[in-house]
N, C-alpha and C. Protein backbone atom coordinates (compact mmCIF):
# COMPACT_ATOMS: atom_id res chain seq x y z
N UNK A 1 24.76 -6.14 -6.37
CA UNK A 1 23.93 -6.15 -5.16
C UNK A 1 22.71 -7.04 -5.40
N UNK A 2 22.67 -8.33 -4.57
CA UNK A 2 21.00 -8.37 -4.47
C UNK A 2 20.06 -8.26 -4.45
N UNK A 3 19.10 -8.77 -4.84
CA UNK A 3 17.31 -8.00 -4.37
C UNK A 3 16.61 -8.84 -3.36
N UNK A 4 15.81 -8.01 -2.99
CA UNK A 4 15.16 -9.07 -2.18
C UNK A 4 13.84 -8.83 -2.38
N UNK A 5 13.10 -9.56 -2.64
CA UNK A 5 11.07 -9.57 -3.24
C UNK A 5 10.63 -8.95 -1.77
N UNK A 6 9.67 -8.26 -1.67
CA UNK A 6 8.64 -7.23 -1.31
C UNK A 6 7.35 -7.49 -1.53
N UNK A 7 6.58 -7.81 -0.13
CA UNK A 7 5.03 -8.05 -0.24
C UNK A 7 4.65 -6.53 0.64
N UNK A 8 3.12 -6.51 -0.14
CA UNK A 8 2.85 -5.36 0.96
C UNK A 8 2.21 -5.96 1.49
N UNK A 9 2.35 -5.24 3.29
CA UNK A 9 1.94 -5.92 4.32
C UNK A 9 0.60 -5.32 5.08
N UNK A 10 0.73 -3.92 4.37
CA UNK A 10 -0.87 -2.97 4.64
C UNK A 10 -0.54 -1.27 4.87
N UNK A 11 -1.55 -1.00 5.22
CA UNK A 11 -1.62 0.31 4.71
C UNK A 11 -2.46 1.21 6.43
N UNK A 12 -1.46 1.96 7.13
CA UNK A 12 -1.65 2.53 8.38
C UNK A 12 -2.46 4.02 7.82
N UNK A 13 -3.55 3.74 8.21
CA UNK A 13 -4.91 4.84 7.50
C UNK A 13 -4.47 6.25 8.24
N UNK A 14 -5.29 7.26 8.02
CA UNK A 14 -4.86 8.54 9.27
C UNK A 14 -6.10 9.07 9.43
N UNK A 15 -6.68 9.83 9.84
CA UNK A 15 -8.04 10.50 10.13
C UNK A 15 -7.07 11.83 10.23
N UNK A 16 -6.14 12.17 9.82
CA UNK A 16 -5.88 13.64 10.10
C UNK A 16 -5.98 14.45 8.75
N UNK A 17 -6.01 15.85 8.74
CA UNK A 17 -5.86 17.07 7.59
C UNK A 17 -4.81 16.42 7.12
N UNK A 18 -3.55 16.38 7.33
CA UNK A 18 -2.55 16.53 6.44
C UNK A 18 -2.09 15.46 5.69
N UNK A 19 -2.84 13.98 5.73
CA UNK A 19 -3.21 13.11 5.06
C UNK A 19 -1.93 12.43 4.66
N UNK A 20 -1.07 11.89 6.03
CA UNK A 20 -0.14 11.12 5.67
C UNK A 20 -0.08 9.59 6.21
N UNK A 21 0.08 8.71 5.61
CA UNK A 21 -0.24 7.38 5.71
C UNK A 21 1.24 6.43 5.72
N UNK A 22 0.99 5.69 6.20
CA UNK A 22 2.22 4.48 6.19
C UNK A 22 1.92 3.33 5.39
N UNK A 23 2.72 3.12 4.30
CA UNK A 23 2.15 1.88 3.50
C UNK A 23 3.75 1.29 4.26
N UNK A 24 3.48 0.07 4.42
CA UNK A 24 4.31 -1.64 4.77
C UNK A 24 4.84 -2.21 3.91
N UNK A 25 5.92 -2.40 3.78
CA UNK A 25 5.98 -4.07 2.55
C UNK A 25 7.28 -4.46 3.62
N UNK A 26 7.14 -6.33 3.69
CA UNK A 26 7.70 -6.86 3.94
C UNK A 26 8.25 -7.97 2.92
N UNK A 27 9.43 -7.95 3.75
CA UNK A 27 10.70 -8.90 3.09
C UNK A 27 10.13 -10.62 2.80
N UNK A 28 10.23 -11.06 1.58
CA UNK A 28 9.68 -12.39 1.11
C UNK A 28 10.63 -13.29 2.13
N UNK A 29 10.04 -13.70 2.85
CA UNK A 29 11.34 -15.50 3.55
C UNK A 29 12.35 -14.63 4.85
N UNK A 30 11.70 -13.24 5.33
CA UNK A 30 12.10 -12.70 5.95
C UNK A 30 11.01 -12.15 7.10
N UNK A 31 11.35 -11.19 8.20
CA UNK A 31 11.12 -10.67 9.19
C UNK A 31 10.78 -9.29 9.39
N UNK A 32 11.84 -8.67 8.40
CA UNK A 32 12.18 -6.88 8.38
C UNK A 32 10.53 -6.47 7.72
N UNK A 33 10.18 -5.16 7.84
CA UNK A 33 9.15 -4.48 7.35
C UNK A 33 10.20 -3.30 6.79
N UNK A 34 9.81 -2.66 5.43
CA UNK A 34 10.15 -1.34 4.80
C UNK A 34 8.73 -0.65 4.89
N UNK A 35 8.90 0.57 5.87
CA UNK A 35 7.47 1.54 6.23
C UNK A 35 8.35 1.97 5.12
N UNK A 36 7.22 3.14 4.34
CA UNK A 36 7.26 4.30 3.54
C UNK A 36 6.23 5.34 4.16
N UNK A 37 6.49 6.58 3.90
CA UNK A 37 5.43 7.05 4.04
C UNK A 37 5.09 7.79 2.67
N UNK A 38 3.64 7.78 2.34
CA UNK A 38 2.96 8.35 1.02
C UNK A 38 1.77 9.08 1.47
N UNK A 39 1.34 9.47 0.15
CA UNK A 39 0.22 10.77 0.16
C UNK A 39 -0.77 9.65 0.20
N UNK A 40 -1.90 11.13 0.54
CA UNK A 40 -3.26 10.34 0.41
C UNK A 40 -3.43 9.73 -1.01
N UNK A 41 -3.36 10.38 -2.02
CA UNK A 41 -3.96 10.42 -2.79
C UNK A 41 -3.57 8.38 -3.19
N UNK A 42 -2.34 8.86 -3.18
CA UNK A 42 -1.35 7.01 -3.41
C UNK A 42 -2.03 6.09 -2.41
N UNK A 43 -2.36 6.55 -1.27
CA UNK A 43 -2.70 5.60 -0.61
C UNK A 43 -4.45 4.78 -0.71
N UNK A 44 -5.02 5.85 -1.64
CA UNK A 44 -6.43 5.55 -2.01
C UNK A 44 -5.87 4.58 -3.09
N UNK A 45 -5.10 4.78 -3.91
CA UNK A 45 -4.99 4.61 -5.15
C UNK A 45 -4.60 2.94 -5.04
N UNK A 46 -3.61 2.61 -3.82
CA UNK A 46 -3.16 1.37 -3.58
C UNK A 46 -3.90 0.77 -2.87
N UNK A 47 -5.00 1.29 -1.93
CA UNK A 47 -6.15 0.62 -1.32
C UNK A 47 -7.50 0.08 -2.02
N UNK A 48 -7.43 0.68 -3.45
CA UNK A 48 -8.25 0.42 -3.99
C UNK A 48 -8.12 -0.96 -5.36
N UNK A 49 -6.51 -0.82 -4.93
CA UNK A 49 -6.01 -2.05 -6.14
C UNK A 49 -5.72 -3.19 -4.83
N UNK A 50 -5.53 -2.94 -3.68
CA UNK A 50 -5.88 -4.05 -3.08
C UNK A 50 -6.75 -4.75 -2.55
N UNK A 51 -8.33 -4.06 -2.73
CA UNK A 51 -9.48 -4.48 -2.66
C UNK A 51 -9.81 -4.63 -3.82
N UNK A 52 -9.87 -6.21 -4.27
CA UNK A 52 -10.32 -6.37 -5.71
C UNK A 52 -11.70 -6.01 -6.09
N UNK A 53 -12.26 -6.56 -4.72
CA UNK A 53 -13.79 -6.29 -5.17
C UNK A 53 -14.35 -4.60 -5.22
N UNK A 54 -13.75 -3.93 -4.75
CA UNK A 54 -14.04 -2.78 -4.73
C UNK A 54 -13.68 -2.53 -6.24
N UNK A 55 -14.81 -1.62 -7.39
CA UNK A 55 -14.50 -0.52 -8.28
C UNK A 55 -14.89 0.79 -8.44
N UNK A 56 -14.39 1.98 -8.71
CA UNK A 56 -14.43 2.70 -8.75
C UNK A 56 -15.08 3.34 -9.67
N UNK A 57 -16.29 3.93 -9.67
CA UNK A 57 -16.83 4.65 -10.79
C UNK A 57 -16.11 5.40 -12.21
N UNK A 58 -15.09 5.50 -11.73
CA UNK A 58 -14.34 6.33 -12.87
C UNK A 58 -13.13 6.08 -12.74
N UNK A 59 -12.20 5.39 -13.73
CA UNK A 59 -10.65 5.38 -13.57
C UNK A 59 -9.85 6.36 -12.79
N UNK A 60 -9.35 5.69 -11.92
CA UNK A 60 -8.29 6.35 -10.86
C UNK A 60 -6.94 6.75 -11.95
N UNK A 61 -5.73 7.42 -11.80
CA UNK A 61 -5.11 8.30 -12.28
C UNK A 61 -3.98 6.69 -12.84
N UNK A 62 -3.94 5.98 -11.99
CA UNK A 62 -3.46 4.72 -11.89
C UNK A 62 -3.78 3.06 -12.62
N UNK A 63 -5.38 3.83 -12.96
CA UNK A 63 -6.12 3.05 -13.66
C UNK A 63 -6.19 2.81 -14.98
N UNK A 64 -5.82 4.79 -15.27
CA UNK A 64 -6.17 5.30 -16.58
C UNK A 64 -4.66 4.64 -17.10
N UNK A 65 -3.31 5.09 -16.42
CA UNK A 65 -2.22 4.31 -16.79
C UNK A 65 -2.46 2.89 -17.49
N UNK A 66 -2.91 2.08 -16.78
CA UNK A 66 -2.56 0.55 -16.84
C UNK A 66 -3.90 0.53 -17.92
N UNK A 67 -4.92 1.21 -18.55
CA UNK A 67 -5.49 0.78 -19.88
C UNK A 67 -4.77 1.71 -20.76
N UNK A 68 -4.07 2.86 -20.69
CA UNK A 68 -3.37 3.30 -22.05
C UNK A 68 -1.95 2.15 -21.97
N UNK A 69 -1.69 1.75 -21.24
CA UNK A 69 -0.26 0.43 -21.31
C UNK A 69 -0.82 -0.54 -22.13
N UNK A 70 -1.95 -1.28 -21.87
CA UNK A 70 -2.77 -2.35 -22.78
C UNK A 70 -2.78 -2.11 -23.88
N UNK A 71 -3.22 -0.82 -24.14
CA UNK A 71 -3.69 -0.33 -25.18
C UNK A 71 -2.86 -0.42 -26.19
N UNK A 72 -1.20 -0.62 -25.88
CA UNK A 72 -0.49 0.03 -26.76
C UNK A 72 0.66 -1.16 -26.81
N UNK A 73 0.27 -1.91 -25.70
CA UNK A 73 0.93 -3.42 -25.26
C UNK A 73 2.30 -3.05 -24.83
N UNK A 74 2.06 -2.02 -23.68
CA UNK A 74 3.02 -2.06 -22.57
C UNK A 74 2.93 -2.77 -21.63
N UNK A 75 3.81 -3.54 -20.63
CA UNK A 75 3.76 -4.01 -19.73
C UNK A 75 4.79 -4.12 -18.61
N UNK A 76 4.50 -3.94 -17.46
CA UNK A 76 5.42 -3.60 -16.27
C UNK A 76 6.10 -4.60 -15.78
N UNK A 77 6.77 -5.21 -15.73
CA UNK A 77 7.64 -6.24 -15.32
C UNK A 77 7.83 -7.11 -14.09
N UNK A 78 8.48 -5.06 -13.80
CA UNK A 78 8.96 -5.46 -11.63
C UNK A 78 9.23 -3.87 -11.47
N UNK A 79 8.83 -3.51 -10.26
CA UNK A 79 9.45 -2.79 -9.78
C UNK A 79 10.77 -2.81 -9.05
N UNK A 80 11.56 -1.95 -8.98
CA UNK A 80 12.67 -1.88 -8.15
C UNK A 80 13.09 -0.53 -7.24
N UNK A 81 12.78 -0.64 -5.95
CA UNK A 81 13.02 0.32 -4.92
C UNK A 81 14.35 0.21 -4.96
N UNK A 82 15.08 1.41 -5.87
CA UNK A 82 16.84 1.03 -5.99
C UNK A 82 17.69 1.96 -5.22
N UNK A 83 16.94 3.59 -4.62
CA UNK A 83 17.94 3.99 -3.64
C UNK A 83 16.92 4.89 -3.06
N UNK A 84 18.11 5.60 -1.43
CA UNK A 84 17.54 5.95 -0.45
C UNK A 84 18.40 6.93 -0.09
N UNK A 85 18.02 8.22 -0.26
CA UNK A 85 18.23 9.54 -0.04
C UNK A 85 18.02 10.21 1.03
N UNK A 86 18.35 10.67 1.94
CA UNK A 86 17.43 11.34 2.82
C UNK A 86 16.36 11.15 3.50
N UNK A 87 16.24 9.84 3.59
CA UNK A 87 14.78 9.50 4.07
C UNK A 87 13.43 9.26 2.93
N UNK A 88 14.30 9.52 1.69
CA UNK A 88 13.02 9.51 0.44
C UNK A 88 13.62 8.46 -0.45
N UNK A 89 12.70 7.38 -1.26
CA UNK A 89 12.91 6.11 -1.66
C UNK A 89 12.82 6.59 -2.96
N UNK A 90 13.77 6.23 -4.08
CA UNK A 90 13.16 6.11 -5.26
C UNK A 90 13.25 4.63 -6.13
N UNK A 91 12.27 4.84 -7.10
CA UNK A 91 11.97 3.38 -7.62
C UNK A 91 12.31 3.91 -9.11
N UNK A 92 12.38 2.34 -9.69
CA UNK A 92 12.39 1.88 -11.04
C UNK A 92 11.32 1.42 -11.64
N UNK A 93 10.58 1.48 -12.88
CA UNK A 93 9.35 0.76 -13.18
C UNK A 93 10.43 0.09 -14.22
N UNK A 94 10.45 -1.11 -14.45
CA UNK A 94 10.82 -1.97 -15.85
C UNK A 94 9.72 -2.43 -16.42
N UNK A 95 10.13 -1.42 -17.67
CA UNK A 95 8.57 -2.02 -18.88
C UNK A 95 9.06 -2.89 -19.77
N UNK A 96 8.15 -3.03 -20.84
CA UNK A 96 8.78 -4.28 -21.97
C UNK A 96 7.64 -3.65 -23.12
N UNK A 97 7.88 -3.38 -23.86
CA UNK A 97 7.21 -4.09 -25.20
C UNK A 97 7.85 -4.00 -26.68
N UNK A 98 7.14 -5.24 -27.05
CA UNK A 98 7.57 -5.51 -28.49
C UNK A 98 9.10 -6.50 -27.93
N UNK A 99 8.63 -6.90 -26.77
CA UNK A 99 11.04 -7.40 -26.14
C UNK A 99 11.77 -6.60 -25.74
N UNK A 100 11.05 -5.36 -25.56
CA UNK A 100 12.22 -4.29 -25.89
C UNK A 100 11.96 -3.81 -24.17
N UNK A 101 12.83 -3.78 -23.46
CA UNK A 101 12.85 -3.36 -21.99
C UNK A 101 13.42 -1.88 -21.65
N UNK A 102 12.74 -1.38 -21.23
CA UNK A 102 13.27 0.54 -20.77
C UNK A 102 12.78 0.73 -19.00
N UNK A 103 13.15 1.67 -18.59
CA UNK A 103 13.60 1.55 -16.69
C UNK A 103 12.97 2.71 -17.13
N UNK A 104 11.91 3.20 -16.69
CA UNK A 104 11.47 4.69 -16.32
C UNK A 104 11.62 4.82 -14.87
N UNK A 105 12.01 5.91 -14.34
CA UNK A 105 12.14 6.46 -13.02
C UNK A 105 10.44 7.01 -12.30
N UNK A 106 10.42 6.40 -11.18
CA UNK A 106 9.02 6.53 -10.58
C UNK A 106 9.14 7.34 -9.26
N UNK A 107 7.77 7.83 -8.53
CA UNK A 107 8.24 7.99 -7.23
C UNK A 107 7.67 6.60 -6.45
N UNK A 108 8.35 6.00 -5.66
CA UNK A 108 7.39 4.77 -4.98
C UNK A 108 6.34 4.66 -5.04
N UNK A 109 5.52 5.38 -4.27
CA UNK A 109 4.10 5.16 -4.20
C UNK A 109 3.37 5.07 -5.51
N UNK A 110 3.79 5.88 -6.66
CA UNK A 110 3.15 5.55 -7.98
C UNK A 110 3.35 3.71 -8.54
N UNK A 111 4.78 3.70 -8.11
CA UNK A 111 5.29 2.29 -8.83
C UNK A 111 5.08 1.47 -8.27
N UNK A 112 4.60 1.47 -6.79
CA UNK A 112 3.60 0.18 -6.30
C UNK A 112 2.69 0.31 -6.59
N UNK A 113 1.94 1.33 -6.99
CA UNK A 113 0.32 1.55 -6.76
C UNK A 113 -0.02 0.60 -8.48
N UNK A 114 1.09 1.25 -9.09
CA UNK A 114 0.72 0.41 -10.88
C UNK A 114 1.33 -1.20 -10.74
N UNK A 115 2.27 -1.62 -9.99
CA UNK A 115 2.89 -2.67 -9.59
C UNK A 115 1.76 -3.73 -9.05
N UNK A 116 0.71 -3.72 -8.34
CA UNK A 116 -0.68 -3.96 -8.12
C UNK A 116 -1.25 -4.53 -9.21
N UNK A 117 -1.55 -3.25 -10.01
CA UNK A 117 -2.65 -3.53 -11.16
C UNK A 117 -1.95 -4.04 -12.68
N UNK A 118 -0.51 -4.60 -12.65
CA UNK A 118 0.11 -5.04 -13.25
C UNK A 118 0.65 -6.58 -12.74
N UNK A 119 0.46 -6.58 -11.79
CA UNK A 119 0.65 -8.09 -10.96
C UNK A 119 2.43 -8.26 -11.39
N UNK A 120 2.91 -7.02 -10.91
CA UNK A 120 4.65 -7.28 -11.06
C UNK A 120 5.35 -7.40 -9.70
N UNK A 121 5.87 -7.90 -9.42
CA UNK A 121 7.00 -8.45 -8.69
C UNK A 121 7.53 -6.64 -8.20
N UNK A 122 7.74 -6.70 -6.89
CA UNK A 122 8.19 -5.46 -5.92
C UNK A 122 9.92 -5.93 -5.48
N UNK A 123 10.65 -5.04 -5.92
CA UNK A 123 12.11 -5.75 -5.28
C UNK A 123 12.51 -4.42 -4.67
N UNK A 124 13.66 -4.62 -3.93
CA UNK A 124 14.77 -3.60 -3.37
C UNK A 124 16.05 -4.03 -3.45
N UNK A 125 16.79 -3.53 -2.95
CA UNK A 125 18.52 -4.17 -2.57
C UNK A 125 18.68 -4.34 -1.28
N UNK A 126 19.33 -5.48 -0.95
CA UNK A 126 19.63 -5.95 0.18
C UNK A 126 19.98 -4.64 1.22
N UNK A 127 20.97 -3.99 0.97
CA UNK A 127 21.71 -2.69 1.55
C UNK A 127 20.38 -1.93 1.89
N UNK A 128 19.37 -1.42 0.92
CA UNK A 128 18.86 -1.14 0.89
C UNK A 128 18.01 -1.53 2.73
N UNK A 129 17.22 -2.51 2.53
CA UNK A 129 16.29 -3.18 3.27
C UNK A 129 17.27 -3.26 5.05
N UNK A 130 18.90 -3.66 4.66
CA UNK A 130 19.70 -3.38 5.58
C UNK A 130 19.40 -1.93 6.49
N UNK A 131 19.36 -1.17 5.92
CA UNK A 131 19.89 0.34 6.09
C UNK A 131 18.14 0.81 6.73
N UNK A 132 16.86 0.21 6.44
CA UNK A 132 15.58 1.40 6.28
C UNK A 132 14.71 0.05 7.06
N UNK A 133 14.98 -0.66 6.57
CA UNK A 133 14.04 -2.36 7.22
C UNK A 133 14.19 -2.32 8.95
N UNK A 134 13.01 -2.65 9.53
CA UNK A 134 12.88 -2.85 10.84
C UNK A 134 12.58 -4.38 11.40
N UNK A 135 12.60 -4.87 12.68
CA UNK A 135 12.14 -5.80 12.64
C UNK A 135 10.73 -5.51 13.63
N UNK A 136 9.92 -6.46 14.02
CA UNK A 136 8.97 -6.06 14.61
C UNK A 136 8.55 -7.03 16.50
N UNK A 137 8.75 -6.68 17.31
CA UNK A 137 9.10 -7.95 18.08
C UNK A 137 7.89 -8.32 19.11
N UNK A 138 6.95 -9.08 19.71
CA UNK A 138 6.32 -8.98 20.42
C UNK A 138 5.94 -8.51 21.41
N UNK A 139 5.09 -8.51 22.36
CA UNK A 139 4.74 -7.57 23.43
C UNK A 139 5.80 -8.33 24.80
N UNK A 140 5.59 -7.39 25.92
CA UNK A 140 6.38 -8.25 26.86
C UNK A 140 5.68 -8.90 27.71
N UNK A 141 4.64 -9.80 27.22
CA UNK A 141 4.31 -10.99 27.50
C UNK A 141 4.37 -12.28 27.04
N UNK A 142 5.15 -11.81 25.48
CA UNK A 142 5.84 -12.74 25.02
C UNK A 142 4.98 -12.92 23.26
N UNK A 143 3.47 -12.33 23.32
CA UNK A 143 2.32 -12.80 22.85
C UNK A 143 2.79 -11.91 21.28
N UNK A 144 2.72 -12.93 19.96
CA UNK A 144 3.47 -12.02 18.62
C UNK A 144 1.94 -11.36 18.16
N UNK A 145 2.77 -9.48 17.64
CA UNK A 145 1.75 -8.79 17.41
C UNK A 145 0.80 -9.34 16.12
N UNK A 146 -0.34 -8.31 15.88
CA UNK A 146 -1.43 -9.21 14.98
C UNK A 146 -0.86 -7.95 13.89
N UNK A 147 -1.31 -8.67 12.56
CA UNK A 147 -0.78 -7.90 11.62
C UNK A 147 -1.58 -6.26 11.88
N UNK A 148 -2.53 -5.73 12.54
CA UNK A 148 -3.34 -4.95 12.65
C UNK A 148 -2.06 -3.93 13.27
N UNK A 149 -1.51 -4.67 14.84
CA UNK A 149 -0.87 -3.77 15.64
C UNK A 149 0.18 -3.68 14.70
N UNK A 150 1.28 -4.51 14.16
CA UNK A 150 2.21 -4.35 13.62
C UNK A 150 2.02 -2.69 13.04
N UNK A 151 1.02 -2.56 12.21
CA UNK A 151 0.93 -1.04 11.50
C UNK A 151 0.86 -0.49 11.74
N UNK A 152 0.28 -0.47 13.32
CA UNK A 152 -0.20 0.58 14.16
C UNK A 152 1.65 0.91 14.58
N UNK A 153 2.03 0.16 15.04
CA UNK A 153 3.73 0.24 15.82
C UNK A 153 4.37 0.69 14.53
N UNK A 154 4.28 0.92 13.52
CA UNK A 154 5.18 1.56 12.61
C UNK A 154 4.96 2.18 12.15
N UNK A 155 3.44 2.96 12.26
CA UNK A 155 2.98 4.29 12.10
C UNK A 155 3.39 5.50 13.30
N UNK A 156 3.37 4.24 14.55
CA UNK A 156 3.37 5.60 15.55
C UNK A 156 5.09 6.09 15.66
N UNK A 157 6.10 5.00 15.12
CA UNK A 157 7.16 5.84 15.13
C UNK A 157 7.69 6.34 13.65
N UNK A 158 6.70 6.01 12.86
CA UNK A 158 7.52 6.52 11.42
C UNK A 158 6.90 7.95 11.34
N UNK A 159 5.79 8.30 11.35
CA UNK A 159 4.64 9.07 11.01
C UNK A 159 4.98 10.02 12.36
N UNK A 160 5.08 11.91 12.11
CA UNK A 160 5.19 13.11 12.53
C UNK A 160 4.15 12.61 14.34
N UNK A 161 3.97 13.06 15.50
CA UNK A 161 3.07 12.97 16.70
C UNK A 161 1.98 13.95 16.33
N UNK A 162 1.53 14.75 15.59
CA UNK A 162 0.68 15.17 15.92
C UNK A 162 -0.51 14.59 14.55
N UNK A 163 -0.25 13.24 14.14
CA UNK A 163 -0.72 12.51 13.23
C UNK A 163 -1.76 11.57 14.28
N UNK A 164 -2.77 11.29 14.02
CA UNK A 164 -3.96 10.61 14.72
C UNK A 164 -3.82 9.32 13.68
N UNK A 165 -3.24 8.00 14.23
CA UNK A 165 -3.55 6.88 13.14
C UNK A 165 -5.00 6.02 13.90
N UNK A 166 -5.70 6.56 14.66
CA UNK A 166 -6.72 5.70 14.92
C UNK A 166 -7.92 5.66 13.70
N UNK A 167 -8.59 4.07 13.52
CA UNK A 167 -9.64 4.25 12.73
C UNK A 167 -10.64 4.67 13.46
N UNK A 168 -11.90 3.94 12.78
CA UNK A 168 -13.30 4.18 13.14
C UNK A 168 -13.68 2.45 12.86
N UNK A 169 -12.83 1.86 12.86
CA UNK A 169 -12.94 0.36 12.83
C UNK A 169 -13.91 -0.28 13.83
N UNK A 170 -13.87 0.37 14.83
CA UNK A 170 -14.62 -0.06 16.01
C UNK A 170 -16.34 -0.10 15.69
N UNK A 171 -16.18 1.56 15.32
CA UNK A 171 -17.93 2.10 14.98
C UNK A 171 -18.19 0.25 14.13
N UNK A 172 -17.47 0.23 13.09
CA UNK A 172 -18.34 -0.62 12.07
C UNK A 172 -18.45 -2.03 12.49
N UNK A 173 -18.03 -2.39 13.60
CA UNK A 173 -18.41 -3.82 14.30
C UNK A 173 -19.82 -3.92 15.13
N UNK A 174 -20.03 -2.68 15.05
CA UNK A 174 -21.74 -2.00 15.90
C UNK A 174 -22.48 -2.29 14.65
N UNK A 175 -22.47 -2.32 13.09
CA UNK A 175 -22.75 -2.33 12.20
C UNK A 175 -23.43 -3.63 11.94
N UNK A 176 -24.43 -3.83 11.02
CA UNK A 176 -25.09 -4.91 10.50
C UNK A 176 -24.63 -5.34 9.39
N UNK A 177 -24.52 -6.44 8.85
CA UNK A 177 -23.82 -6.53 7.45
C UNK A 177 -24.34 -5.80 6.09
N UNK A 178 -25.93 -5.49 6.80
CA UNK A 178 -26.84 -5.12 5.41
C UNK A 178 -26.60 -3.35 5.70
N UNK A 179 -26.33 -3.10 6.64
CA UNK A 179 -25.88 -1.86 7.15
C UNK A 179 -24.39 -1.38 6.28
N UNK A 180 -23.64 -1.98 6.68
CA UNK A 180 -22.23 -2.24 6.37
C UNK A 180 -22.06 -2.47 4.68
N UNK A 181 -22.74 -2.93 3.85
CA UNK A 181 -22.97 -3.12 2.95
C UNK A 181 -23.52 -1.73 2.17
N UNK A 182 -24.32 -1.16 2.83
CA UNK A 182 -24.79 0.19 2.36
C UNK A 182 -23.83 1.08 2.44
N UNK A 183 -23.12 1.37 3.35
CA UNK A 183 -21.80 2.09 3.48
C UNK A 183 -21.19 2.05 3.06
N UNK A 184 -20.99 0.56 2.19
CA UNK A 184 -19.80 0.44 1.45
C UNK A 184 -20.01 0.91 -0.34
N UNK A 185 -21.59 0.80 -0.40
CA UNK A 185 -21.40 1.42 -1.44
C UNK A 185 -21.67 2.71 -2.03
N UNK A 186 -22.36 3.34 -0.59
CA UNK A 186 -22.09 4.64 -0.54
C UNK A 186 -20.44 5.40 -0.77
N UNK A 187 -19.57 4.51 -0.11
CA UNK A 187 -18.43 5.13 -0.25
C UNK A 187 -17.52 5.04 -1.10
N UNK A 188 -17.90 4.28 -2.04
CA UNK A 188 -17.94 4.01 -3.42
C UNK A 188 -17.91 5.04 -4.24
N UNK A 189 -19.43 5.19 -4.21
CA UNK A 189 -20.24 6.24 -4.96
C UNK A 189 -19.55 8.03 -4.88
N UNK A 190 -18.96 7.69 -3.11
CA UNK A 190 -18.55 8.94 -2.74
C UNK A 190 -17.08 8.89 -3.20
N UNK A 191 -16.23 8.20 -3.78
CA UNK A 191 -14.78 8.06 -4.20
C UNK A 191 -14.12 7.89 -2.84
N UNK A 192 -14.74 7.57 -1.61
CA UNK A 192 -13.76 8.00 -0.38
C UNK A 192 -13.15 6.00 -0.20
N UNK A 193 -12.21 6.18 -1.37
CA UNK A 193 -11.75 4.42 -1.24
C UNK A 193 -11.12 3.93 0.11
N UNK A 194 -10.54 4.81 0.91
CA UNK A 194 -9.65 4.29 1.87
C UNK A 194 -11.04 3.45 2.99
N UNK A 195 -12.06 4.55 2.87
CA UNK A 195 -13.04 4.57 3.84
C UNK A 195 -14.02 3.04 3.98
N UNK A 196 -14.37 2.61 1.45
CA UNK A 196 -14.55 1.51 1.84
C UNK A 196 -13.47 0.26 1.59
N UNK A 197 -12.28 0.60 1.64
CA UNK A 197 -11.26 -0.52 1.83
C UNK A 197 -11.71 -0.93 3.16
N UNK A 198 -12.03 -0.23 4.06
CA UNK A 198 -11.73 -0.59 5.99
C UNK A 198 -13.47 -1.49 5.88
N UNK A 199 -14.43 -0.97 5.19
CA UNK A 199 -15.61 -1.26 5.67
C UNK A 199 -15.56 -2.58 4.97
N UNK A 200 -15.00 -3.11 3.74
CA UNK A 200 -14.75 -4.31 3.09
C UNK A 200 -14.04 -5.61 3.78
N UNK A 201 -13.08 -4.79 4.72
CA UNK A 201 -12.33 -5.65 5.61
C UNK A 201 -13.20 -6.14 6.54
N UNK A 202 -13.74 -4.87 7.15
CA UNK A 202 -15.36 -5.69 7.78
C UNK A 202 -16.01 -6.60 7.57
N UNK A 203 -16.66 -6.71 6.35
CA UNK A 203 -17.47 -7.23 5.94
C UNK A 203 -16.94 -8.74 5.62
N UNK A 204 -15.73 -9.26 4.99
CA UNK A 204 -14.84 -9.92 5.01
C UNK A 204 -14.35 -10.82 6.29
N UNK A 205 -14.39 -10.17 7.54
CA UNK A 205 -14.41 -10.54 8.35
C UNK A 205 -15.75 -11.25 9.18
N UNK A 206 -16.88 -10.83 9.06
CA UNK A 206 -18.33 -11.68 8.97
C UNK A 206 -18.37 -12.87 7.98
């Protein structure tokens, strides 16, 4: 079976209790999106390895991984999203050291989240991406969605209805940059990463 390379395409936030999120990855030289859905905790963990500039006061659980790997001159290869159960994905981590290659079994969201901070290559199987991959199609005015809505449209049908995916994106355009800037490192300070992933995008956007 084939693979096919995997970018992530973003991360559908939630403002609800039960703290379930939609992470994206789309197909390299392709169209399809693979939603997953993951915990909060994964989804801080991958929001915070995709804001480079953002660090975290204290190694994330993900963090602490990838310096005992250094440490010992492990290194992650690629991931591989290799099957699909029930609606639940499992992955492969391929490590290496010393030449020597071993497949530990992951749950997704861990093996992207270290896949990040290892700068390894994300794959699946074609069948795979066949079977769970969507495509995403414009509005009926013809006009193609912005990567923003895209997440929004594959949160609202992947993700349970009584899930709220709206941000607070709006509040922070009322925001000053020196404003916005304070928030961000308040929320830092406060560990709430998802909160300044969104305010970084802000700021980024000024």
């Amino acid at each position: 079976m084939s693979l096919v390379r995997l970018n992530i395409k973003g991360i559908s936030y939630s403002q609800t209790q039960n703290g379930a999120y939609a992470l994206i990855l789309s197909e390299v030289g392709g169209e399809r999106k693979l939603p997953i859905v993951i915990g909060a905790f994964e989804a801080q963990s991958i929001a915070i390895a995709l804001e480079k500039e953002i660090k975290p006061p204290r190694p994330l659980t993900h963090d602490l991984f990838k310096n005992f790997s250094d440490r010992f001159e492990i290194t992650v290869k690629q991931v591989i999203i290799h099957k699909l159960v029930d609606g639940v994905f499992y992955s492969s981590l391929i490590c290496e050291r010393d030449k020597i290659e071993e497949i530990i079994d992951a749950r997704t969201s861990d093996a992207i989240a270290l896949a990040l901070r290892f700068e390894a290559p994300i794959f699946t199987y074609k069948n795979i991406l066949e079977k769970a991959g969507i495509f995403l199609k414009g509005d009926e005015q013809g006009k193609a969605t912005t990567a923003k809505q895209e997440e929004e449209i594959i949160a609202e049908e992947l993700l349970p209805d009584d899930i709220d995916i709206k941000s607070d994106d709006s509040n922070y355009q009322k925001l000053s940059l020196q404003e916005l800037k304070k928030l961000l490192s308040q929320a830092v300070k406060d560990e709430d990463y998802e909160k300044a992933a969104r305010i970084r995008d802000e700021i980024s956007k000024r």
